[in-house]
Protein backbone atom coordinates (compact mmCIF):
# COMPACT_ATOMS: atom_id res chain seq x y z
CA UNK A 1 -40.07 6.04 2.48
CA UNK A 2 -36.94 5.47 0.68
CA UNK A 3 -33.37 6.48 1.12
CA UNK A 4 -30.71 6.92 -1.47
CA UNK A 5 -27.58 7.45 -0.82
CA UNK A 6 -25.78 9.35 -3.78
CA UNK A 7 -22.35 10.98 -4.13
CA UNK A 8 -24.49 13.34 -6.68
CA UNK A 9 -25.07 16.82 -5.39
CA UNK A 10 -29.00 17.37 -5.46
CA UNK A 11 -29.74 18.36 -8.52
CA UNK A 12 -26.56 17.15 -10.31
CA UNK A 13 -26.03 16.05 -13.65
CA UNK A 14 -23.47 13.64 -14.64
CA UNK A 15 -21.51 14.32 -18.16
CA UNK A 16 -23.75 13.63 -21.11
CA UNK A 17 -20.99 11.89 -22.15
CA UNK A 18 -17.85 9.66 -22.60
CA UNK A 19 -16.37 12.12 -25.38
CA UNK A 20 -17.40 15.18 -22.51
CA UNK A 21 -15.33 13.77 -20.37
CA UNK A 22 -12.55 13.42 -21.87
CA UNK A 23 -12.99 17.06 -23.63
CA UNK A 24 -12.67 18.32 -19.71
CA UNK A 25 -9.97 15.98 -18.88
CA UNK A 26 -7.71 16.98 -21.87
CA UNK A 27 -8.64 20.49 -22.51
CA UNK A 28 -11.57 21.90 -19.41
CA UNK A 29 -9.09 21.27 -16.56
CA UNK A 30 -10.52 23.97 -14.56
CA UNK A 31 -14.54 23.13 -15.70
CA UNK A 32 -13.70 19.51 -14.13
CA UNK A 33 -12.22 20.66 -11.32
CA UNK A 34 -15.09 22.60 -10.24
CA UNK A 35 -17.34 19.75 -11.36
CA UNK A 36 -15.77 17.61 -9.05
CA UNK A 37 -15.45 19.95 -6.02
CA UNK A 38 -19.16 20.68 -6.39
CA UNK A 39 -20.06 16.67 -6.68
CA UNK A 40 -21.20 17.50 -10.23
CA UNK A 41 -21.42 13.57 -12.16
CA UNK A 42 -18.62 12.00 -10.06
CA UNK A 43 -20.17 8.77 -10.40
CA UNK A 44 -20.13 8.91 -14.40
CA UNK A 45 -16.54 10.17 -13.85
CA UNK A 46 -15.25 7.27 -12.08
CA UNK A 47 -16.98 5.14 -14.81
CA UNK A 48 -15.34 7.12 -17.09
CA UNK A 49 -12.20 7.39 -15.99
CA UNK A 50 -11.79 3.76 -14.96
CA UNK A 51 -12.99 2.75 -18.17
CA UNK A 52 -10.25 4.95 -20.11
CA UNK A 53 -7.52 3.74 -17.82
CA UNK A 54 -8.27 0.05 -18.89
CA UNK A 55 -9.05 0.49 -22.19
CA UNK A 56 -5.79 2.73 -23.25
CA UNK A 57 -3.47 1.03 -20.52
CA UNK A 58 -4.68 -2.51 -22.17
CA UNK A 59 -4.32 -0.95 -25.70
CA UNK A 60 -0.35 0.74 -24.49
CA UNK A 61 0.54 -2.73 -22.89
CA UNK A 62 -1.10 -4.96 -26.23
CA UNK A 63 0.58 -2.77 -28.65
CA UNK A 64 4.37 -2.65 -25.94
CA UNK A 65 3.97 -6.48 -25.49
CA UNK A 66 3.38 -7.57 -29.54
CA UNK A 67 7.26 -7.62 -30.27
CA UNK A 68 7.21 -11.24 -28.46
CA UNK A 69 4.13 -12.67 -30.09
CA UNK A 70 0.47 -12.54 -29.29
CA UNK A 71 0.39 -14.42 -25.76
CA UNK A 72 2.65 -11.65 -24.62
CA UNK A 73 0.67 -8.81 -26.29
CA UNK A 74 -2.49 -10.38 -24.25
CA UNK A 75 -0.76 -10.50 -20.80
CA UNK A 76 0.80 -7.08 -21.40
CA UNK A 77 -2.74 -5.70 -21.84
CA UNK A 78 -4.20 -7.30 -19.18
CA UNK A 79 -0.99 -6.64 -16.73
CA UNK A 80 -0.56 -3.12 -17.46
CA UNK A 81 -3.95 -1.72 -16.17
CA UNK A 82 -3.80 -4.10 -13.57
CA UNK A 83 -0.24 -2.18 -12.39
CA UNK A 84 -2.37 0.99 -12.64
CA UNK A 85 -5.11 0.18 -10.35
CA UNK A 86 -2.92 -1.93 -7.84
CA UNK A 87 -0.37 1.47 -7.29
CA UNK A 88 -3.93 3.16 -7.26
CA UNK A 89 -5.19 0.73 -4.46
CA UNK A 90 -1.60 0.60 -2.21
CA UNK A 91 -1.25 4.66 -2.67
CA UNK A 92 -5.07 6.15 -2.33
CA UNK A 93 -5.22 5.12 1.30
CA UNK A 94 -2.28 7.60 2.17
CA UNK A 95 -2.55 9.97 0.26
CA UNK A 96 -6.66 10.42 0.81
CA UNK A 97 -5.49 10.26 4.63
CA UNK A 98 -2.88 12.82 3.88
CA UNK A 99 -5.58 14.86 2.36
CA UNK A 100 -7.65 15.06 5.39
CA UNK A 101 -4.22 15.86 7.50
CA UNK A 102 -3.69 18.76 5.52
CA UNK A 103 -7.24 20.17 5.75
CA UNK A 104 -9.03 19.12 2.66
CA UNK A 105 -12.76 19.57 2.52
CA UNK A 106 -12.64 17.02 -0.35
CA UNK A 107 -14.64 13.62 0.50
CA UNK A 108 -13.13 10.00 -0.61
CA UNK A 109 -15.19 10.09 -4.00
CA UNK A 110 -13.82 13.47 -4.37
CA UNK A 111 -10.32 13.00 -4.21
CA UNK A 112 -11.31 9.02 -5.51
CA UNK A 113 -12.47 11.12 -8.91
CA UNK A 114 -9.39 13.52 -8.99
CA UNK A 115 -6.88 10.66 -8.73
CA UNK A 116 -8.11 8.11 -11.06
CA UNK A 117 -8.77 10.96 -13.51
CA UNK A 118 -4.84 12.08 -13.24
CA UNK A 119 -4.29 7.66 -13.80
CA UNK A 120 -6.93 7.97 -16.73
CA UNK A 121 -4.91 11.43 -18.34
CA UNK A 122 -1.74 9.15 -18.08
CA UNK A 123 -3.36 6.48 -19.82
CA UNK A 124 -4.68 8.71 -22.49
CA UNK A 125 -0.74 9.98 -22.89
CA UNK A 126 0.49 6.26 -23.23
CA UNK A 127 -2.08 5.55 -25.89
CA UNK A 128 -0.80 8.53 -27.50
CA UNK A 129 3.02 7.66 -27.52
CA UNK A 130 1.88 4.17 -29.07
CA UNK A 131 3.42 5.33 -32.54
CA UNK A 132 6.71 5.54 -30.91
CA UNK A 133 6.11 2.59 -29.84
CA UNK A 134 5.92 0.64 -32.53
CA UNK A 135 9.22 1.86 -34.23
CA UNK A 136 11.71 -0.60 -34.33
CA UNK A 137 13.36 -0.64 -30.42
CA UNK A 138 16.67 -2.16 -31.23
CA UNK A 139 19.43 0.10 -32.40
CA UNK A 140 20.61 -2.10 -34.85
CA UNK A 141 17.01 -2.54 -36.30
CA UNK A 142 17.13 1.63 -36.45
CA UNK A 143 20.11 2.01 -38.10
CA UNK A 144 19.60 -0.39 -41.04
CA UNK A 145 17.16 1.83 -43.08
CA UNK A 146 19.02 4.98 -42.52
CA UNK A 147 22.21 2.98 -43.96
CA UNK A 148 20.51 2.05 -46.92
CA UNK A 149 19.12 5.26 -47.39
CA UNK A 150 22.85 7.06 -46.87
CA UNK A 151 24.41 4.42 -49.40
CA UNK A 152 21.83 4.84 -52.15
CA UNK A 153 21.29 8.31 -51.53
CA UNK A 154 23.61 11.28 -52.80
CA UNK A 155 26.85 10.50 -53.10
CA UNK A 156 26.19 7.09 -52.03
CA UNK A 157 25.80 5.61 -55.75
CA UNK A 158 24.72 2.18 -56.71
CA UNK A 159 27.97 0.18 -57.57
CA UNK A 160 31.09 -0.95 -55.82
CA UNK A 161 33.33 2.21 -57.01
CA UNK A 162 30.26 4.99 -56.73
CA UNK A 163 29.30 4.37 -53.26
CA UNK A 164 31.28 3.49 -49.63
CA UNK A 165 34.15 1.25 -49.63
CA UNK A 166 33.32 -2.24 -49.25
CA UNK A 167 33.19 -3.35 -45.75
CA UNK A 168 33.33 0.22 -44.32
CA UNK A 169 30.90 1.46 -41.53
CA UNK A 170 28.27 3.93 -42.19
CA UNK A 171 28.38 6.69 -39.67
CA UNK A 172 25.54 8.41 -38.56
């Protein structure tokens, strides 16, 4: 007779998916809530959510870390998720024991699930803000196109008497 020792409710099926997952993360809050409070998957969630936590954190830190050249894109993907799960690691212990404290019925894969999901959702929002990113970060590096666009723009002419007076400073 054998014994296995599952986090799954009986009967319980995990999310048929990666892209189900993260449909209930973004948009079924309340569906993965109850999911997760009924032991519903929470092993394919963990998977899940660690797996979206590396893979966007990486992509965030590759993408944050490419102004200095490629050795710093690398260690800015591998650092950045490796931030993620070391706050996870120092703050879970308190705040699962603070849980209990408090009167939560949750277990530790419970509230496990529930936390790295909320790191996973801020992972998803960093790989989302990667087009800001990518703009130029210095203010002189911003200003340059908007000054050539002001000086050849209306008003702004093409010669030395049609546009601003040499040497002047474009105001924004």
């Amino acid at each position: 007779m054998t014994s296995i020792t599952s986090t799954e409710a009986p009967g319980a099926m995990a999310p048929s998916g990666y892209a189900e997952f993260l449909t209930q993360l973004l948009s079924q809050r309340e569906l993965f809530f109850t999911e997760v409070a009924e032991r519903v998957g929470l092993r394919a969630k963990l998977g899940y959510a660690l797996l979206t936590l590396i893979v966007f954190c990486g992509f965030y830190g590759a993408v944050a870390g490419a102004y200095a050249g490629s050795l710093q894109a690398l260690s800015a993907a591998i650092k950045l998720p490796l931030l993620f799960l070391g706050t996870l690691a120092i703050c879970f212990p308190g705040f699962f024991l603070i849980q209990v404290l408090v009167g939560s019925r949750l277990g530790l894969s419970q509230v496990l699930t529930l936390v790295l999901s909320a790191l996973a959702l801020s992972a998803v929002l960093l790989a989302a803000v990667v087009p800001v990113a990518v703009l130029p970060s210095h203010r002189r590096q911003l200003l340059l196109p908007h000054a050539a666009a002001r000086r050849a723009g209306p008003g702004g002419g093409a010669g030395r008497h049609g546009g601003a007076a040499r040497g002047a400073r474009v105001r924004l």
